[in-house]
Protein backbone atom coordinates (compact mmCIF):
# COMPACT_ATOMS: atom_id res chain seq x y z
CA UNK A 1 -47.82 11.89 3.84
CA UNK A 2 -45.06 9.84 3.01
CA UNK A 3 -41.35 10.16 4.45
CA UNK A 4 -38.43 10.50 1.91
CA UNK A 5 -34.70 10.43 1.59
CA UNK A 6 -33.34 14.29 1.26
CA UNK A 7 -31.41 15.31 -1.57
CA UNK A 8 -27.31 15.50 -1.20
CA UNK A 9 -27.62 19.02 -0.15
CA UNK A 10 -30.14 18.51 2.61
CA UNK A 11 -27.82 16.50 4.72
CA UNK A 12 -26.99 17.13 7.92
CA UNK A 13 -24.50 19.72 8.51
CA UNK A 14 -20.57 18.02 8.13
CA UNK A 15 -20.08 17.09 12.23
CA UNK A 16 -16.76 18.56 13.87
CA UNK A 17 -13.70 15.77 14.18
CA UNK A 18 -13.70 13.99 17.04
CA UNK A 19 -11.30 11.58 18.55
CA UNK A 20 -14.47 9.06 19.26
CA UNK A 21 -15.19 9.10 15.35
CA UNK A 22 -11.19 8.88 14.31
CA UNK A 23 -11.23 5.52 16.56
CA UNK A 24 -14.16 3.77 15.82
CA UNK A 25 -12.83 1.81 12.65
CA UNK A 26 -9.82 0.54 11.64
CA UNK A 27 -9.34 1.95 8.58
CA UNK A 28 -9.79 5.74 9.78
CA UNK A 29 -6.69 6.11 12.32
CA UNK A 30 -4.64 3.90 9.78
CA UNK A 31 -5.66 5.03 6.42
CA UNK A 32 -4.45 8.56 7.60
CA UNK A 33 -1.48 7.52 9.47
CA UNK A 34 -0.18 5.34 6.33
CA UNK A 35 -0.88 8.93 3.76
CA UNK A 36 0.75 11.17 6.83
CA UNK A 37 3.56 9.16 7.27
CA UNK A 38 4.14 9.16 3.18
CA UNK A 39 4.39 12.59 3.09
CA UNK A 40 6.41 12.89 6.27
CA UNK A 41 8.63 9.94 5.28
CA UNK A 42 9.75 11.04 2.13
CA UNK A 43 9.92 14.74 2.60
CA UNK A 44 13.15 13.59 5.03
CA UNK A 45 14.36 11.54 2.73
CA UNK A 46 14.06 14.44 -0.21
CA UNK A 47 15.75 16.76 2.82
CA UNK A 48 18.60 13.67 3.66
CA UNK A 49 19.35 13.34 -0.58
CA UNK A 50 19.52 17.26 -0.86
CA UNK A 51 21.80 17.94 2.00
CA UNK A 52 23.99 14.80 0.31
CA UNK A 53 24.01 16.56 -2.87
CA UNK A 54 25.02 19.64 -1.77
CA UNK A 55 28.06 18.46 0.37
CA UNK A 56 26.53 19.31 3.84
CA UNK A 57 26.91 16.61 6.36
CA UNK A 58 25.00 13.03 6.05
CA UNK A 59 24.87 12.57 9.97
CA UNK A 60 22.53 15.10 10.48
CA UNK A 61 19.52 11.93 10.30
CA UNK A 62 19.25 10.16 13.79
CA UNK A 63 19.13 6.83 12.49
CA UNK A 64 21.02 3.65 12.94
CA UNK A 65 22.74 1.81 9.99
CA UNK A 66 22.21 2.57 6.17
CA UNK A 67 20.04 5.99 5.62
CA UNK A 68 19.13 4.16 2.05
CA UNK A 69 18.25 1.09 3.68
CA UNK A 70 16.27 3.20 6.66
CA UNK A 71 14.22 4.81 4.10
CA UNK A 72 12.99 1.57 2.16
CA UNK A 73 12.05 -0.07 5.45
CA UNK A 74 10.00 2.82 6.52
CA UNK A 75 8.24 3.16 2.76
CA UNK A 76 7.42 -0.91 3.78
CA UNK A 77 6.83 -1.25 7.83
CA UNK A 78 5.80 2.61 8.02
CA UNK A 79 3.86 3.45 5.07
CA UNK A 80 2.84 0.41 3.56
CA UNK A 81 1.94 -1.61 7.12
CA UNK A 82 -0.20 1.03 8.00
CA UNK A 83 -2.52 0.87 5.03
CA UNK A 84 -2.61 -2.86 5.51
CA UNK A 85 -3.39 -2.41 8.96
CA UNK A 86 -6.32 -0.48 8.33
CA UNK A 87 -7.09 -2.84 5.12
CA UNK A 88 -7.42 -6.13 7.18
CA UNK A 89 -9.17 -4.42 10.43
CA UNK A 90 -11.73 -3.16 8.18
CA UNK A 91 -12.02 -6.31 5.84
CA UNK A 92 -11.77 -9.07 7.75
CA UNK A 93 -15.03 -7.87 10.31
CA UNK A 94 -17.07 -7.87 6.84
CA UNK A 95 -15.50 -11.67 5.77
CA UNK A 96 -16.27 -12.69 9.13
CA UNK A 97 -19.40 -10.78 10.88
CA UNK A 98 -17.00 -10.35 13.55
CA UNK A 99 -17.26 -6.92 15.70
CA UNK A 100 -14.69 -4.68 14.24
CA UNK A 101 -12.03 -3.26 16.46
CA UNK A 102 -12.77 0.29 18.23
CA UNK A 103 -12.39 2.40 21.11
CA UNK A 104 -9.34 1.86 23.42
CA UNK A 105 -8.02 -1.62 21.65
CA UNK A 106 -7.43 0.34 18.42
CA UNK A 107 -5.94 3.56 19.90
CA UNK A 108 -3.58 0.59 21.04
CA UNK A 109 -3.13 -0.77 18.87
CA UNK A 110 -2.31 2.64 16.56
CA UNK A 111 0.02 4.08 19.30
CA UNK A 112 2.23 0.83 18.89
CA UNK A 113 2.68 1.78 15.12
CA UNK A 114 3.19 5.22 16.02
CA UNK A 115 5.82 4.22 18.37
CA UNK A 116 7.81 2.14 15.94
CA UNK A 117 8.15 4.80 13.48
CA UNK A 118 9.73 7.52 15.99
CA UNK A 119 11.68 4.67 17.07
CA UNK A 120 13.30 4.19 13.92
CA UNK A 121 13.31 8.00 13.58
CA UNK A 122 15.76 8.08 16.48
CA UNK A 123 17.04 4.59 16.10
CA UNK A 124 21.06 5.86 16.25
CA UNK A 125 20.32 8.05 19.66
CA UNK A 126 18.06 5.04 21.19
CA UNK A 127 19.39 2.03 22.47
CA UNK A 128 18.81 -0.44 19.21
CA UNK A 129 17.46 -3.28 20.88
CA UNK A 130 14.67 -0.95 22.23
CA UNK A 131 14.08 0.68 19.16
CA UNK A 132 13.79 -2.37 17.30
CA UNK A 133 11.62 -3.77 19.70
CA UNK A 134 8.60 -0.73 19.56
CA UNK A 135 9.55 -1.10 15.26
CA UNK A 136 8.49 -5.20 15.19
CA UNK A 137 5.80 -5.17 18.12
CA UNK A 138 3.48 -3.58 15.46
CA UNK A 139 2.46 -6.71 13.13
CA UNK A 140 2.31 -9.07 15.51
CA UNK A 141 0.06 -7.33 17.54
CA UNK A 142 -2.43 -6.56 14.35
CA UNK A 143 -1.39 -10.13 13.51
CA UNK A 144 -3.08 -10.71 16.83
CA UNK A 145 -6.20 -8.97 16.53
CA UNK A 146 -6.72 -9.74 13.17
CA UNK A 147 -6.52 -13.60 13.83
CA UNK A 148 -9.02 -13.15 16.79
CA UNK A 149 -11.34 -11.92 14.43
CA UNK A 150 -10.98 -14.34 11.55
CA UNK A 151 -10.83 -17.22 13.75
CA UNK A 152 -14.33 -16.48 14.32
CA UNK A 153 -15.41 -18.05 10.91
CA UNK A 154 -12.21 -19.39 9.60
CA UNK A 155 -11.26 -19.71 5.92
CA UNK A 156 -7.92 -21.15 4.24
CA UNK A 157 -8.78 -17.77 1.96
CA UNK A 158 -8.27 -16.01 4.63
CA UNK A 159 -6.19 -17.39 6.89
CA UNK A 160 -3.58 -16.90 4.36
CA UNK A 161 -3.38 -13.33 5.29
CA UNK A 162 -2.23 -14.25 8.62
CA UNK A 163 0.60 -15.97 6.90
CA UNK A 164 2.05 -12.95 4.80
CA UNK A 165 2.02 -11.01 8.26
CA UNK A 166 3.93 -14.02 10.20
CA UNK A 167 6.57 -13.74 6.61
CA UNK A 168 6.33 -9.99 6.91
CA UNK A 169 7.70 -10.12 10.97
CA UNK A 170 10.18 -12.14 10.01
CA UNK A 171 11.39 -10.17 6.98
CA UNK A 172 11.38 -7.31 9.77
CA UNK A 173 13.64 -9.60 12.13
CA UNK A 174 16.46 -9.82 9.51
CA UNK A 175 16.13 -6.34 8.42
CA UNK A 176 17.03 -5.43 12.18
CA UNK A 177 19.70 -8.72 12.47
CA UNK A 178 21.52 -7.63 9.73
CA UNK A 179 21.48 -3.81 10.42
CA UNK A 180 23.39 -4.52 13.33
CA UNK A 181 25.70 -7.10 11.50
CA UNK A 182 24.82 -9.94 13.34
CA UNK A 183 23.52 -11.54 9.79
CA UNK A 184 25.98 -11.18 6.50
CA UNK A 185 23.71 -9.76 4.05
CA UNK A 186 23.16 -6.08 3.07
CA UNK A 187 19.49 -4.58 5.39
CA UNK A 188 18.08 -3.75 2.39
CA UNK A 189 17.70 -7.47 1.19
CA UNK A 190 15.18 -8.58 3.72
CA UNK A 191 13.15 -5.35 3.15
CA UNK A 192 12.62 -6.35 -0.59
CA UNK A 193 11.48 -9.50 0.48
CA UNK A 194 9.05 -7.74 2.50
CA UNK A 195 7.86 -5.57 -0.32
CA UNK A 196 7.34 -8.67 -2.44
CA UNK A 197 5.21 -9.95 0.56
CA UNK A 198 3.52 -6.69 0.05
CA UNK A 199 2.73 -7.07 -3.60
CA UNK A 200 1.73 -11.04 -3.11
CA UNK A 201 -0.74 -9.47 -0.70
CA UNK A 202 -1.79 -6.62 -2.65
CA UNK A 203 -2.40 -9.46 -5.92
CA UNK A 204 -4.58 -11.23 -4.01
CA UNK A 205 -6.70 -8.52 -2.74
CA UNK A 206 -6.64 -7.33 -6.22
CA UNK A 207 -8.41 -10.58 -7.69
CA UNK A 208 -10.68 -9.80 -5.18
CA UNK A 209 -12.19 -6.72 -5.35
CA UNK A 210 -10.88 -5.01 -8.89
CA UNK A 211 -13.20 -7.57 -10.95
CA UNK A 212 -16.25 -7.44 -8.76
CA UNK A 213 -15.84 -3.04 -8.43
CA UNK A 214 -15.42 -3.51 -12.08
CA UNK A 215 -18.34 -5.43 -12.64
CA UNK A 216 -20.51 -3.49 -10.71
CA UNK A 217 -19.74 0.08 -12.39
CA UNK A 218 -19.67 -1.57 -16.44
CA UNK A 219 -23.24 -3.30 -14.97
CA UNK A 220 -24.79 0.10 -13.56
CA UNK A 221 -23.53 2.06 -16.82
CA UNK A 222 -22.61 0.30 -19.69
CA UNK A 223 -24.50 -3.28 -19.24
CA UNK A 224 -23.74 -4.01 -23.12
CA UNK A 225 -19.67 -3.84 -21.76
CA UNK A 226 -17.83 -6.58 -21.73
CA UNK A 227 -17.80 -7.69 -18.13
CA UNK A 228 -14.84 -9.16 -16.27
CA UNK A 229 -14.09 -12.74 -16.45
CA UNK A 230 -12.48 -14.79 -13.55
CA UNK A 231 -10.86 -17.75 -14.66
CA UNK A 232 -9.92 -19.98 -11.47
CA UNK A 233 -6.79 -21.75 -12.92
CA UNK A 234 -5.38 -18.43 -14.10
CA UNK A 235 -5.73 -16.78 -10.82
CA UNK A 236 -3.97 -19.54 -9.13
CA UNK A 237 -1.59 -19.52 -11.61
CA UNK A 238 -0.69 -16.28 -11.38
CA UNK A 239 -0.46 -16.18 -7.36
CA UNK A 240 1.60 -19.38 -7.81
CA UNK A 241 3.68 -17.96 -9.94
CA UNK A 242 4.23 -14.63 -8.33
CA UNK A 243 4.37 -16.59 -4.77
CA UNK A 244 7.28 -18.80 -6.84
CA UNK A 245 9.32 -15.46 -7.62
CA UNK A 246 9.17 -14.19 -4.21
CA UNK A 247 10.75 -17.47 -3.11
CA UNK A 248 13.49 -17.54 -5.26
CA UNK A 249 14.58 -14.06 -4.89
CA UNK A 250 14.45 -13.92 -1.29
CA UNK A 251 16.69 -17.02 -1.88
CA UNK A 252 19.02 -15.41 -4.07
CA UNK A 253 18.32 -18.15 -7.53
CA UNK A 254 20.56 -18.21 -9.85
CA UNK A 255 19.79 -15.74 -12.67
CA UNK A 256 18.43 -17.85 -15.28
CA UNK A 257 15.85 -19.34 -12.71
CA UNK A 258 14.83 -15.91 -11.21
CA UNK A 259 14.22 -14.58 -14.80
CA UNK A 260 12.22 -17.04 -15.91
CA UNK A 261 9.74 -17.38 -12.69
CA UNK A 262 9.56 -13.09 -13.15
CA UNK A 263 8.35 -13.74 -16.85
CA UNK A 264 6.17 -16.52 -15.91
CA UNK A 265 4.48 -14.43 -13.19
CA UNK A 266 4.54 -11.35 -15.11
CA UNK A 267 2.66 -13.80 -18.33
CA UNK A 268 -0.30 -15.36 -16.30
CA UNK A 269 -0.65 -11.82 -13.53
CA UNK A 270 -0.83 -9.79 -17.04
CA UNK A 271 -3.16 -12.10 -18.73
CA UNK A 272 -5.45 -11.86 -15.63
CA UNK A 273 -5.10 -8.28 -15.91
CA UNK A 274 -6.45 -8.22 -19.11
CA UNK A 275 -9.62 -10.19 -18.53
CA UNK A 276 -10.66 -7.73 -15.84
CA UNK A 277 -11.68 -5.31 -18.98
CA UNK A 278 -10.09 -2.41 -16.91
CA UNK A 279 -10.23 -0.24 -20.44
CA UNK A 280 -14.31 -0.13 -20.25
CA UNK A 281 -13.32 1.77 -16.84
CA UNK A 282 -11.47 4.68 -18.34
CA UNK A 283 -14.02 7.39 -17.02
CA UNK A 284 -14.45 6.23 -13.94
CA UNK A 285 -10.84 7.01 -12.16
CA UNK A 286 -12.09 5.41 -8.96
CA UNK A 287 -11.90 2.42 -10.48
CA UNK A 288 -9.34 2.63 -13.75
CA UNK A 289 -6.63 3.06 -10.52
CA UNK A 290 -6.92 -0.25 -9.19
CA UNK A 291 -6.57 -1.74 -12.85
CA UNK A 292 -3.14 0.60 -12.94
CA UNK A 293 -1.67 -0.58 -9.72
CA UNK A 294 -2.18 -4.26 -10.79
CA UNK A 295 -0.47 -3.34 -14.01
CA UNK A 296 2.39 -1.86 -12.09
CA UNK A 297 3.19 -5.77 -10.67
CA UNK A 298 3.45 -6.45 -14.20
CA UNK A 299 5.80 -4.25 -15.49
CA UNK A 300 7.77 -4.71 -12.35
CA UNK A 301 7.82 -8.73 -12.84
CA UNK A 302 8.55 -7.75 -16.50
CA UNK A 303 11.41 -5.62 -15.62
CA UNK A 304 13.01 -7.79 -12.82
CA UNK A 305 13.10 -10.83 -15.83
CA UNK A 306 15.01 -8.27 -18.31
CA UNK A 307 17.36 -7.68 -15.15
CA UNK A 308 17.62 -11.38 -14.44
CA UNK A 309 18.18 -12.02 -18.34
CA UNK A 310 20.51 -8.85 -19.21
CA UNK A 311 21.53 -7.51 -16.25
CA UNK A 312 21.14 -4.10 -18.03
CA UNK A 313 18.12 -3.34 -15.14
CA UNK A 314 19.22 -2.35 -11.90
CA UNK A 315 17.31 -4.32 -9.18
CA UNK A 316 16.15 -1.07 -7.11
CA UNK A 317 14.23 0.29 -10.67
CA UNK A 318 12.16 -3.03 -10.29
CA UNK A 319 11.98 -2.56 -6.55
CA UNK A 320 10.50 1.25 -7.12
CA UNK A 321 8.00 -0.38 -9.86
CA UNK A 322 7.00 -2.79 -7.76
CA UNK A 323 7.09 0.42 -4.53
CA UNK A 324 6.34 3.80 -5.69
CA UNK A 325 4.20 1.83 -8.56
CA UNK A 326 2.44 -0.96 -7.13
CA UNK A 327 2.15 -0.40 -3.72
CA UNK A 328 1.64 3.36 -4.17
CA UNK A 329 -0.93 3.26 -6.38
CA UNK A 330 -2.84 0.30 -5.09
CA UNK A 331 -2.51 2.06 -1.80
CA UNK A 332 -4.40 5.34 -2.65
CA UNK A 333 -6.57 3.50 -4.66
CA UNK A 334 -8.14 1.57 -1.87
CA UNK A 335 -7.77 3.81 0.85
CA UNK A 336 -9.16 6.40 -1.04
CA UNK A 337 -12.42 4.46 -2.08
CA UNK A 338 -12.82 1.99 1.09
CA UNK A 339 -12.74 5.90 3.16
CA UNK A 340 -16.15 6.95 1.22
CA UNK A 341 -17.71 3.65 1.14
CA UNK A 342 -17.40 3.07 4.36
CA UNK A 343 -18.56 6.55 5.72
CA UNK A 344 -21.77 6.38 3.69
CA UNK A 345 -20.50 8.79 0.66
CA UNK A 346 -20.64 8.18 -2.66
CA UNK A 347 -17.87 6.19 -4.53
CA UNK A 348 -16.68 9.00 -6.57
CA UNK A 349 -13.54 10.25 -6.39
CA UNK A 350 -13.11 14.16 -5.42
CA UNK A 351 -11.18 15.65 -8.14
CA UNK A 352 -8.17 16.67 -6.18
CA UNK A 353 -8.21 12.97 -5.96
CA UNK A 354 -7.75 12.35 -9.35
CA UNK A 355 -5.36 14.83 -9.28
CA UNK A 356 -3.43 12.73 -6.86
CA UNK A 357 -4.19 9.02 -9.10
CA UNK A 358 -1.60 11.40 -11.51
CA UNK A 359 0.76 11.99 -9.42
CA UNK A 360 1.66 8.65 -7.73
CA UNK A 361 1.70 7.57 -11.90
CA UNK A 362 4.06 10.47 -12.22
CA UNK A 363 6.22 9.37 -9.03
CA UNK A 364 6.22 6.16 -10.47
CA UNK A 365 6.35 6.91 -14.20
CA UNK A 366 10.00 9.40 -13.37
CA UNK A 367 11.39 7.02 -10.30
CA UNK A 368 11.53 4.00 -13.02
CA UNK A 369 11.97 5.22 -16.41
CA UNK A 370 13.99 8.69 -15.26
CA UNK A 371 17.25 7.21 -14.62
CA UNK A 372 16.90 5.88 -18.49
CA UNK A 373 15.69 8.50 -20.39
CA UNK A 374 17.58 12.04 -18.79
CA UNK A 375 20.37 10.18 -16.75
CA UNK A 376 22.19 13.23 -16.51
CA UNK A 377 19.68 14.82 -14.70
CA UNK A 378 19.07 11.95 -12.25
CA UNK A 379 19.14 13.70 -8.77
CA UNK A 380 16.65 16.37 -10.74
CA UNK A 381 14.66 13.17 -11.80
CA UNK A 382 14.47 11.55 -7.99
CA UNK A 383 13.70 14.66 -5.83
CA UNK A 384 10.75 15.26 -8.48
CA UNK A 385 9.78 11.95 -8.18
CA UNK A 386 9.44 12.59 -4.23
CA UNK A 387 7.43 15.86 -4.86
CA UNK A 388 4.87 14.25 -6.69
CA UNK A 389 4.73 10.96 -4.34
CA UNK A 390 4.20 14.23 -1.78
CA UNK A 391 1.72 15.93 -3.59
CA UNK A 392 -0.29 12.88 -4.15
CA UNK A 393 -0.95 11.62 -0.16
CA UNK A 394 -0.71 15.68 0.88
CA UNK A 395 -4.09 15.50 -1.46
CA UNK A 396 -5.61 12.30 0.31
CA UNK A 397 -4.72 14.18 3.54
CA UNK A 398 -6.41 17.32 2.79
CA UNK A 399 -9.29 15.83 1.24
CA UNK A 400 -10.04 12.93 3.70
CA UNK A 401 -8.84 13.95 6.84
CA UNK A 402 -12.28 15.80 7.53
CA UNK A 403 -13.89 12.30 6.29
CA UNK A 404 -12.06 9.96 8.58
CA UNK A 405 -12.10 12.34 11.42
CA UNK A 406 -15.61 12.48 11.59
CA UNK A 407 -18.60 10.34 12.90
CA UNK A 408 -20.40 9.04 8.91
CA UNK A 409 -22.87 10.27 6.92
CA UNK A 410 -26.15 9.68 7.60
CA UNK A 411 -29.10 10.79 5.59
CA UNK A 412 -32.05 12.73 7.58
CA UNK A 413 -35.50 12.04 6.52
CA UNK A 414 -38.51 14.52 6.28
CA UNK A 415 -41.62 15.25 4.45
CA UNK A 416 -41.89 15.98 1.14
């Protein structure tokens, strides 16, 4: 009598969350952490704006320096370096065949992150020196592990990863010089240097993994589909190009020059885009998202050339396409399907989860075109924006808490 895989509902009852489970991959402490600390984040930054409005005092928010200027850094070394931390502990093992980081190294490793974030919390009560210190300890420290691990099989494709971390540190080391005016430039300039780090990062991992999950769903359900093509000297054109932009922003180009590397970048990233046939995808959400977060670093390159050109584009709308957009989207995307792949479930999204695909669109959608279309109602506009950036991770959160918290699925056998 043969043995036999059990149908989905004769699994093993769901096991209880356990601290063992939470800590024995990267991406589970870190994947929740980044969606936590997005809701957390912004609902006190929704709280900070409203008191503002209202006339009540602006002091009320323990932290040192510029609260607009506290809040981007946190949406890049809180939210943002949390996802990538629990991107590249999780990836690089698999690119490698390294062991993957567990037990007390990555509680560690997590509790340094933590650290840095209620340091900056408390960052005008705290000696500054010591906050800033727990804030930058956390990428070098993943920068550490991480290398470890890909020095085990090394490859320049990879390596360069270790690179955007060393330029993301840095970018943090400014942020911090400058906040406490020991560097003439406003804090906020290093941190959108950082965020274009980010979205270099995020475009590589894109031309990665959004043709080949692309592929494999048009293969498994529509094999007469147009498949995605890869053309080599596009996609280093369009990381050139974008790595070009970065450059000459963070250097502060003249206009003329910064416009025309944004429409260059925005030309060869969106003609990439479109050979990744991301429209034979629209009924699969798990995998039309990642075509939409690459298509936010377009219209973000697109709209920081306009600015460059006109001047009619503020530079913080391209920041929040290239933010809330980009890195919000591409964020829930991945998180969202690297948490069921990697806990043996199936690569479908929940529908809550879809739910919350529409919402970081929305948070996007109102935080970049809102101050155009209804600027009268432009506080309305932002703190809506927030609620839906908050409703979207407060989804992941429900929904995948229980799944990262948890030992994975495994599939019982018995007899037919």
């Amino acid at each position: 009598m043969a043995l036999s895989h059990t149908s989905h509902s004769a699994r093993l009852p769901p096991a209880s969350p356990s601290f063992d489970a939470t800590f024995s991959y990267g991406f589970r402490p870190f994947f929740l952490g980044s969606a936590v600390y997005g809701v957390l984040a912004m609902a006190v930054w929704l709280a900070w704006i409203a008191s503002a409005t209202i006339g009540w005092p602006q002091n009320w928010l323990p932290v040192a320096g510029s609260v607009y200027a506290w809040h981007a850094h946190e949406m890049v070394f809180g939210f943002a370096a949390a996802a990538i931390g629990g991107f590249l502990l999780t990836a690089v093992p698999n690119w490698t065949g390294a062991l993957p980081l567990s037990g007390p190294p990555l509680i560690f490793l997590f509790a340094v992150w933590l650290a840095g974030r209620v340091a900056m919390g408390l960052s005008a009560i705290l000696p500054y020196p010591f906050a800033s210190g727990l804030d930058l300890a956390f990428l070098p420290v993943l920068g550490g592990f991480a290398a470890r691990q890909l020095f085990t099989r090394p490859a320049p494709r990879n390596l360069i990863f270790l690179v955007l971390v060393v330029a993301l540190t840095l970018s943090n080391i400014l942020y911090h010089l400058a906040n406490v005016g020991m560097l003439a430039v406003e804090p906020i300039a290093p941190v959108r240097t950082a965020l274009l780090i980010v979205i270099v990062m995020i475009a590589i991992i894109g031309g990665r993994i959004i043709p080949a999950f692309t592929h494999n769903w048009l293969h498994g359900r529509r094999s007469s589909a147009r498949m995605p093509q890869r053309l080599p000297w596009l996609d280093r054109a369009a990381l050139a190009s974008l790595a070009v932009f970065v450059l000459l922003d963070a250097s502060g180009a003249i206009h003329v020059l910064l416009g025309t590397a944004a429409l260059a970048a925005a030309l060869a990233n969106g003609a990439r885009l479109a050979l990744w046939s991301g429209a034979g995808t629209r009924q699969e959400p798990i995998v039309w998202v990642l075509h939409l977060g690459y298509l936010w670093i377009v219209i973000g390159l697109v709209l920081s050339a306009l600015g460059a050109f006109t001047g009619l584009i503020p530079g913080a709308i391209a920041s929040h396409a290239f933010g809330t957009g980009a890195v919000g989207t591409m964020v829930i995307a991945v998180m969202s399907r690297a948490s069921l792949g990697h806990t043996g479930r199936r690569l479908i999204a929940p529908p809550s989860i879809v739910w919350a695909y529409h919402l970081v669109t929305l948070a996007a959608l109102l935080r970049v075109a809102g101050p155009f279309l209804a600027p009268q109602y432009y506080g309305a506009v932002l703190v809506t924006s927030g609620l839906a950036w908050i409703g979207a991770f407060l989804l992941f959160v429900l929904v995948y808490a229980p799944i990262l918290t948890t030992p994975r699925v495994h599939t019982k056998l018995v007899h037919p």
